[in-house]
Protein backbone atom coordinates (compact mmCIF):
# COMPACT_ATOMS: atom_id res chain seq x y z
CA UNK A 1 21.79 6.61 -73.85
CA UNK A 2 18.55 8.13 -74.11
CA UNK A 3 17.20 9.25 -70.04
CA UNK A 4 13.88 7.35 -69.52
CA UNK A 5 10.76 9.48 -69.04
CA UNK A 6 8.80 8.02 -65.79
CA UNK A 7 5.52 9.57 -66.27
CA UNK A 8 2.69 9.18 -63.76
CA UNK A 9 0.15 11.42 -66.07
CA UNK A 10 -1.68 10.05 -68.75
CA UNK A 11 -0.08 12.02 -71.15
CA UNK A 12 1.60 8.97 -73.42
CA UNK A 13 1.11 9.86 -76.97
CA UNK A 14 0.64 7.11 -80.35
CA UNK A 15 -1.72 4.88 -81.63
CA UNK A 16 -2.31 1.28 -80.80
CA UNK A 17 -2.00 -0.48 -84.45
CA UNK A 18 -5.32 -2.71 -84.87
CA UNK A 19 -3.75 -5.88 -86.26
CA UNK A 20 -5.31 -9.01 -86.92
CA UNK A 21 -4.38 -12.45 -85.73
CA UNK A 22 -3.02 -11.44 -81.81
CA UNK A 23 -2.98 -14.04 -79.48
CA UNK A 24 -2.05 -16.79 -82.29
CA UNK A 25 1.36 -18.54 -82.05
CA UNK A 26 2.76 -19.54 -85.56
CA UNK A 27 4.81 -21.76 -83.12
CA UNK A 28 1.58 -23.24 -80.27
CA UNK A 29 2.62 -23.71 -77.20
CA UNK A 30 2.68 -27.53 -75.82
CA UNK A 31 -0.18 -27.70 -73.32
CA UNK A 32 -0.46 -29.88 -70.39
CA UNK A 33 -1.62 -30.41 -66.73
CA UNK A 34 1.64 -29.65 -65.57
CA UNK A 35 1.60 -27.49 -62.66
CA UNK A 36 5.19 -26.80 -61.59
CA UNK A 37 6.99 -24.93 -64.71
CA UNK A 38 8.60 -26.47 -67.27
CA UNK A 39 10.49 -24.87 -70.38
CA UNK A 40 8.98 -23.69 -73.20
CA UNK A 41 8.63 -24.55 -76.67
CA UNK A 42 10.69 -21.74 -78.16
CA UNK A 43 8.61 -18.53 -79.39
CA UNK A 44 5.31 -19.86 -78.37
CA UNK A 45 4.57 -17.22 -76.44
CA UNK A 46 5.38 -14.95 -79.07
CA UNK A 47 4.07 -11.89 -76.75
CA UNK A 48 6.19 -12.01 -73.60
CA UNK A 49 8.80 -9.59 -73.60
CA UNK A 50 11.76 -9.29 -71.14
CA UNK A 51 11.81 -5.94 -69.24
CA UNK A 52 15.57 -5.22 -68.44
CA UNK A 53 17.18 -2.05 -66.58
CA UNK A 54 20.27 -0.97 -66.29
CA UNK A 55 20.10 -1.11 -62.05
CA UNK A 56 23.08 -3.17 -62.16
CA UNK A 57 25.16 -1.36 -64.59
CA UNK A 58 24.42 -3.74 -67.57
CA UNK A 59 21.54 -4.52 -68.84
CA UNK A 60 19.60 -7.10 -66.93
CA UNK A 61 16.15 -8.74 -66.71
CA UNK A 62 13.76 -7.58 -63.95
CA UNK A 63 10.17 -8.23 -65.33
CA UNK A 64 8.39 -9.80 -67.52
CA UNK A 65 5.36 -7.97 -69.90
CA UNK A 66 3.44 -8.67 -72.50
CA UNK A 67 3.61 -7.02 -75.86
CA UNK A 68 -0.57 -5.64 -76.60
CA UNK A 69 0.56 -3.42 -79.80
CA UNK A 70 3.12 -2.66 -82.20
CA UNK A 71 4.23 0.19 -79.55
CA UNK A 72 3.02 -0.73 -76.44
CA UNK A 73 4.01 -3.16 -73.61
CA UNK A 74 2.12 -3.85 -70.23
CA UNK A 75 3.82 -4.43 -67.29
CA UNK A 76 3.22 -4.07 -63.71
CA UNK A 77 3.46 -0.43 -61.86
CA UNK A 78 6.20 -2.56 -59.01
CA UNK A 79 8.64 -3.29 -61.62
CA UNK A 80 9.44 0.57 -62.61
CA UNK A 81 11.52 2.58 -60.66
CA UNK A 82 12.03 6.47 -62.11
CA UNK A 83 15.96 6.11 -60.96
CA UNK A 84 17.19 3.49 -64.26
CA UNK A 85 16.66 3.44 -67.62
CA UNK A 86 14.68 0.66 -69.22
CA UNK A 87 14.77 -1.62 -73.09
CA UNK A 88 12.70 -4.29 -73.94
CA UNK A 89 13.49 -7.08 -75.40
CA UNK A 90 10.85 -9.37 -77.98
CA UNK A 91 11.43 -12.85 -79.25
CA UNK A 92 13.63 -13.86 -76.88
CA UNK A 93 13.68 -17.94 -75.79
CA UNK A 94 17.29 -17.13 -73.78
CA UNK A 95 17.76 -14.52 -72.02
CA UNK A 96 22.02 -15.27 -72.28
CA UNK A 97 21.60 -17.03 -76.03
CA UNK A 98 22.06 -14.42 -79.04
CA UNK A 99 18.54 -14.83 -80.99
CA UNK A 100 18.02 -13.58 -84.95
CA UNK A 101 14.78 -13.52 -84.52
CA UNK A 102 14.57 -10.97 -81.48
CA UNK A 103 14.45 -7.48 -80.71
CA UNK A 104 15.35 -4.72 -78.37
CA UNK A 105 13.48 -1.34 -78.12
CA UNK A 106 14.52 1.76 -75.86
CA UNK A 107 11.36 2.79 -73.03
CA UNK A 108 10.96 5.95 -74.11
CA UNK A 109 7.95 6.51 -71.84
CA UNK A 110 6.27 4.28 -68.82
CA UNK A 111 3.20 5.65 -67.43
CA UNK A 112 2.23 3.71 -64.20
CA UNK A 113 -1.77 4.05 -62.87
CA UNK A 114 -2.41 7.15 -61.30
CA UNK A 115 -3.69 5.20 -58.27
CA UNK A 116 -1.20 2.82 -57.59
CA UNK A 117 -0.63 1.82 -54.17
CA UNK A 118 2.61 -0.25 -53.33
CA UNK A 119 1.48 -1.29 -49.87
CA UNK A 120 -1.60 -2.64 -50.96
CA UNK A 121 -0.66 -3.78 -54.46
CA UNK A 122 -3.64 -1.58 -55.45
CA UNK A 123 -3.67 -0.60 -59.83
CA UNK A 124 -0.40 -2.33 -59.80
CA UNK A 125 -0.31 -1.65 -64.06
CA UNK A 126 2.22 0.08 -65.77
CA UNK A 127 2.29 0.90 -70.05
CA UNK A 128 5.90 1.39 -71.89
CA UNK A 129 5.81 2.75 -75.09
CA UNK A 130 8.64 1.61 -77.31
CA UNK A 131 11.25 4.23 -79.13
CA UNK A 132 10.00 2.98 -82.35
CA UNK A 133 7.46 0.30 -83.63
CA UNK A 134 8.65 -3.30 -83.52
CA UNK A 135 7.88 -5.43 -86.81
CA UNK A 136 5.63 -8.28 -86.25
CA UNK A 137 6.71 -11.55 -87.59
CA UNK A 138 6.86 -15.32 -86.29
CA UNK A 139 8.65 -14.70 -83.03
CA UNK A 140 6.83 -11.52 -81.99
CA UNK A 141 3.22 -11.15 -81.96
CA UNK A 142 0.86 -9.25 -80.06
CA UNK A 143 -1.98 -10.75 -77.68
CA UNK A 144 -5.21 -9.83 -77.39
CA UNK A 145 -6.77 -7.89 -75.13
CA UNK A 146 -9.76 -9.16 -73.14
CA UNK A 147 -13.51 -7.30 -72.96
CA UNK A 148 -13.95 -4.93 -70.73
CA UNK A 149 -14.89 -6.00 -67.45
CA UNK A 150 -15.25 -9.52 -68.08
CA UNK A 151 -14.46 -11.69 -64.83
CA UNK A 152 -12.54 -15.64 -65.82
CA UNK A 153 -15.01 -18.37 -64.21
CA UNK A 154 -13.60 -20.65 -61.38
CA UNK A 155 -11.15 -23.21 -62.72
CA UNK A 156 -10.81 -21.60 -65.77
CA UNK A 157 -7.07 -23.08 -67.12
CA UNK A 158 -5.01 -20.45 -67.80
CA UNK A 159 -0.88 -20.74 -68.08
CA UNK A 160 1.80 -17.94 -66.15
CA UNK A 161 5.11 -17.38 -68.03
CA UNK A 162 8.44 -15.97 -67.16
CA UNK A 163 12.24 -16.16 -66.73
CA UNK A 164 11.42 -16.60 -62.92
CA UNK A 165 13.77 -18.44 -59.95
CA UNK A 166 13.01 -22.22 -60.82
CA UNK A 167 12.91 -22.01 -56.64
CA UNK A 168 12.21 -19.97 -53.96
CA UNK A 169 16.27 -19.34 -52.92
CA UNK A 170 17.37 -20.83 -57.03
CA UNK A 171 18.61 -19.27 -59.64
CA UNK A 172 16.58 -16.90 -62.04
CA UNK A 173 15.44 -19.68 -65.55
CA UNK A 174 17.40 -18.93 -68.86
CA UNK A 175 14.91 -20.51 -70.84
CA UNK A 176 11.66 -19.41 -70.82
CA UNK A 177 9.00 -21.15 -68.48
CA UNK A 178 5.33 -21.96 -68.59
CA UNK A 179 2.93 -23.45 -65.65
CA UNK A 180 -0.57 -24.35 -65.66
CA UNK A 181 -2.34 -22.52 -63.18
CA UNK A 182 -6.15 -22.47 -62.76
CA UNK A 183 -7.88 -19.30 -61.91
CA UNK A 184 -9.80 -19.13 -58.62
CA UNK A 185 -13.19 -16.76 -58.00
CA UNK A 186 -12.96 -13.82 -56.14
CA UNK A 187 -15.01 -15.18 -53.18
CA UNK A 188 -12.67 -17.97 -52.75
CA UNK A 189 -9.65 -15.38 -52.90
CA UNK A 190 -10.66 -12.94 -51.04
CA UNK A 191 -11.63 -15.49 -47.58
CA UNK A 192 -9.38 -14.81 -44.35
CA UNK A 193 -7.60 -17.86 -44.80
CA UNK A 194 -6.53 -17.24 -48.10
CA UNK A 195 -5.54 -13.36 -49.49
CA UNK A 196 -8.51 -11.99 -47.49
CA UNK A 197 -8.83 -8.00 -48.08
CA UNK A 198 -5.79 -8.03 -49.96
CA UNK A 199 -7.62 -9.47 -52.99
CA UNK A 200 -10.21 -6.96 -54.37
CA UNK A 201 -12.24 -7.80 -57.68
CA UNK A 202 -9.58 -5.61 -59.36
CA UNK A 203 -7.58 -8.50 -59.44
CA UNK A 204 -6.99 -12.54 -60.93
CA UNK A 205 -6.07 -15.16 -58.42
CA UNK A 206 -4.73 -18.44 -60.00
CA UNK A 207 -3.30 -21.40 -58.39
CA UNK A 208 -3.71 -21.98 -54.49
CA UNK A 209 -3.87 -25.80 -54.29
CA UNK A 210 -0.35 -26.36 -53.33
CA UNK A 211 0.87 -28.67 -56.01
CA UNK A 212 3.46 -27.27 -56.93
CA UNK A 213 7.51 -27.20 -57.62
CA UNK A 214 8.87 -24.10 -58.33
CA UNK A 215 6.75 -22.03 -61.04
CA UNK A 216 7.92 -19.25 -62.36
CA UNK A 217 5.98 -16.15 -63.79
CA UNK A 218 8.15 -12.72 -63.30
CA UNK A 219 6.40 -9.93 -61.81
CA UNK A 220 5.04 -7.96 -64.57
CA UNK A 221 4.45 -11.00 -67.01
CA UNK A 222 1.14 -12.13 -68.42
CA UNK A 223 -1.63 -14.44 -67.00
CA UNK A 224 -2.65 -15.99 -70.72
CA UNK A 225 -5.72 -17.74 -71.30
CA UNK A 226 -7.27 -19.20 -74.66
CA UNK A 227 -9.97 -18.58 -76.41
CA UNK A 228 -12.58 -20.72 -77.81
CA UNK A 229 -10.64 -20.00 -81.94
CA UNK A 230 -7.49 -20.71 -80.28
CA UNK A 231 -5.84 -17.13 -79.71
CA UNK A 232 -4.94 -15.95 -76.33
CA UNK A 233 -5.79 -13.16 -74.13
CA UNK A 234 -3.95 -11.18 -71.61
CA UNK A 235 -6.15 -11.97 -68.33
CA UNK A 236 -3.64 -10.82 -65.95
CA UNK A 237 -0.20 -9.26 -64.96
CA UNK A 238 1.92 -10.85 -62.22
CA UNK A 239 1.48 -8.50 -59.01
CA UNK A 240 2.04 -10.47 -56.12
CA UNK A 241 2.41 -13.81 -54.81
CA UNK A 242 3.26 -15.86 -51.18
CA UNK A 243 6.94 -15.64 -51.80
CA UNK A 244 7.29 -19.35 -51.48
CA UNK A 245 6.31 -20.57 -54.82
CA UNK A 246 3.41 -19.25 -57.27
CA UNK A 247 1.30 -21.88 -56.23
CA UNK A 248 1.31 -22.21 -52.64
CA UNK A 249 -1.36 -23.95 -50.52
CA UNK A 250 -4.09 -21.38 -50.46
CA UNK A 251 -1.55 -18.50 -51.59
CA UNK A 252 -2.30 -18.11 -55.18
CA UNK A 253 -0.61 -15.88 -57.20
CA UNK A 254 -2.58 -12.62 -58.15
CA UNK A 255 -2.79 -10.71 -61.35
CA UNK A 256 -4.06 -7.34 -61.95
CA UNK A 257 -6.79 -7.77 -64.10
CA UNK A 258 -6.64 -6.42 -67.39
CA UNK A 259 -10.52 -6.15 -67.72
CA UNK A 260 -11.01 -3.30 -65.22
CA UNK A 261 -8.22 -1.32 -66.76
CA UNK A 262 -9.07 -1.04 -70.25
CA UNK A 263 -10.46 2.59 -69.88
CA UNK A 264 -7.46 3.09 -68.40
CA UNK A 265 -5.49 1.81 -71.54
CA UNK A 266 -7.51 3.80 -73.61
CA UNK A 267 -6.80 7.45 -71.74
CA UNK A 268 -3.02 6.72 -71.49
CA UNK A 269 -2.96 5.98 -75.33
CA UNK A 270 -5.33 8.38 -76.66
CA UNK A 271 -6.37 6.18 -78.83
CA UNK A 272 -8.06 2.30 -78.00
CA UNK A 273 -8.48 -0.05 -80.98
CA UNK A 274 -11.79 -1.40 -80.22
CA UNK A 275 -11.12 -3.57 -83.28
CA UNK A 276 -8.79 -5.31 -81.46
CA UNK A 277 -9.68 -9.06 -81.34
CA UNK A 278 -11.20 -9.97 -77.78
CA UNK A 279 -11.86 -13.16 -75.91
């Protein structure tokens, strides 16, 4: 088994391939006003990927990330940990069900943000490059990347996804889930009553008005909102939440927003595809 290399420089080598069509399901996802999560149709989110380590002694899921290029997965920096080795798997609608249509890459190298701060949730980002390229196709497709520093308006629908507990205490989903949640401003997140100082403008907040049962997007997994042609962008990855549901009463779940970091992506990859379809 090949060690994984847990880099902290940005030192990752590779090319992001400039492809287009990201962010378009040949399978759409069914859209609704459902709040608490619900299973998905199968592959139309054709861009989350199942991180998995071997922390267990098997292979297991522990995150969720979002596939942004034929080499190249985000993540979040909380779901690494230097001591395991790390695959990916794409396609996948099952985590348990044998798929034809999926597929499993080594982690040959995860650079998490220099800055990251695990008390504070501060750059909580992470980038895996893949052992080798993956082959796009129907089931796995990559999704765009937003504009630099562009901020989501209040209320702006936007859907989490992940193999999540379906519960606070339940078991983690099999299938994968989706849940509507609608992003709230930074002024709104950032009052005492809600995530106060914890939420800086570095970051997504979505959800908050406590109707919810049991949503489920794994740390790590992507905050995906559409676009006025119908693709979708990676807004956000899953940092942190209240722990009792990703929707609690003035608790919303909060993302690490891919806008501020796209210099970021650019230095750890050498190379950023500015031709990269954006929102």
């Amino acid at each position: 088994m090949r060690k994984l290399l847990l880099l902290t420089l940005m030192v990752a080598h590779g090319t992001f391939n400039c492809v287009a069509g990201c962010g378009l399901a040949a399978y759409p996802p069914v859209l609704g006003r459902v709040v608490a999560g619900v299973d998905v149709k199968p592959h139309s989110w054709p861009w989350q990927v199942s991180l998995q380590s071997d922390s267990s002694g098997s292979w297991s899921h522990v995150c969720g990330g979002t596939l942004i290029a034929s080499e190249w997965v985000l993540t979040a920096a909380h779901c690494i940990n230097g001591r395991y080795n790390y695959r990916v798997e794409m396609g996948k609608h099952s985590l348990t069900a044998s798929e034809e249509n999926s597929a499993a890459r080594w982690a040959t190298q995860i650079i998490t943000h220099e800055g990251y701060n695990i008390l504070l949730s501060r750059n909580d980002i992470a980038l895996i490059k893949l052992s080798t390229p993956v082959v796009f196709s129907d089931t796995i497709i990559p999704s765009c990347l937003p504009q630099r520093d562009a901020v989501l308006p209040h209320g702006t629908a936007c859907y989490i996804t992940g193999w999540g507990r379906l519960s606070t205490e339940g078991a983690p989903a099999d299938i994968l889930q989706q849940a509507l949640l609608p992003v709230i401003d930074h002024d709104t997140c950032s009052q005492p009553e809600w995530w106060g100082v914890l939420a800086t403008d570095k970051m997504v907040c979505a959800g908050g008005d406590g109707v919810t049962a049991g949503c489920n997007g794994d740390s790590g997994g992507p905050l995906n909102c559409q676009n006025p042609d119908g693709s979708w962008t990676v807004h956000g990855v899953v940092s942190f939440g209240s722990g009792q549901g990703c929707n609690f009463f003035q608790k919303p779940t909060v993302f690490t927003q891919v806008s501020s970091y796209l210099d970021w992506i650019d230095r750890v990859s050498n190379t950023f595809c500015d031709s990269f379809p954006h929102a």
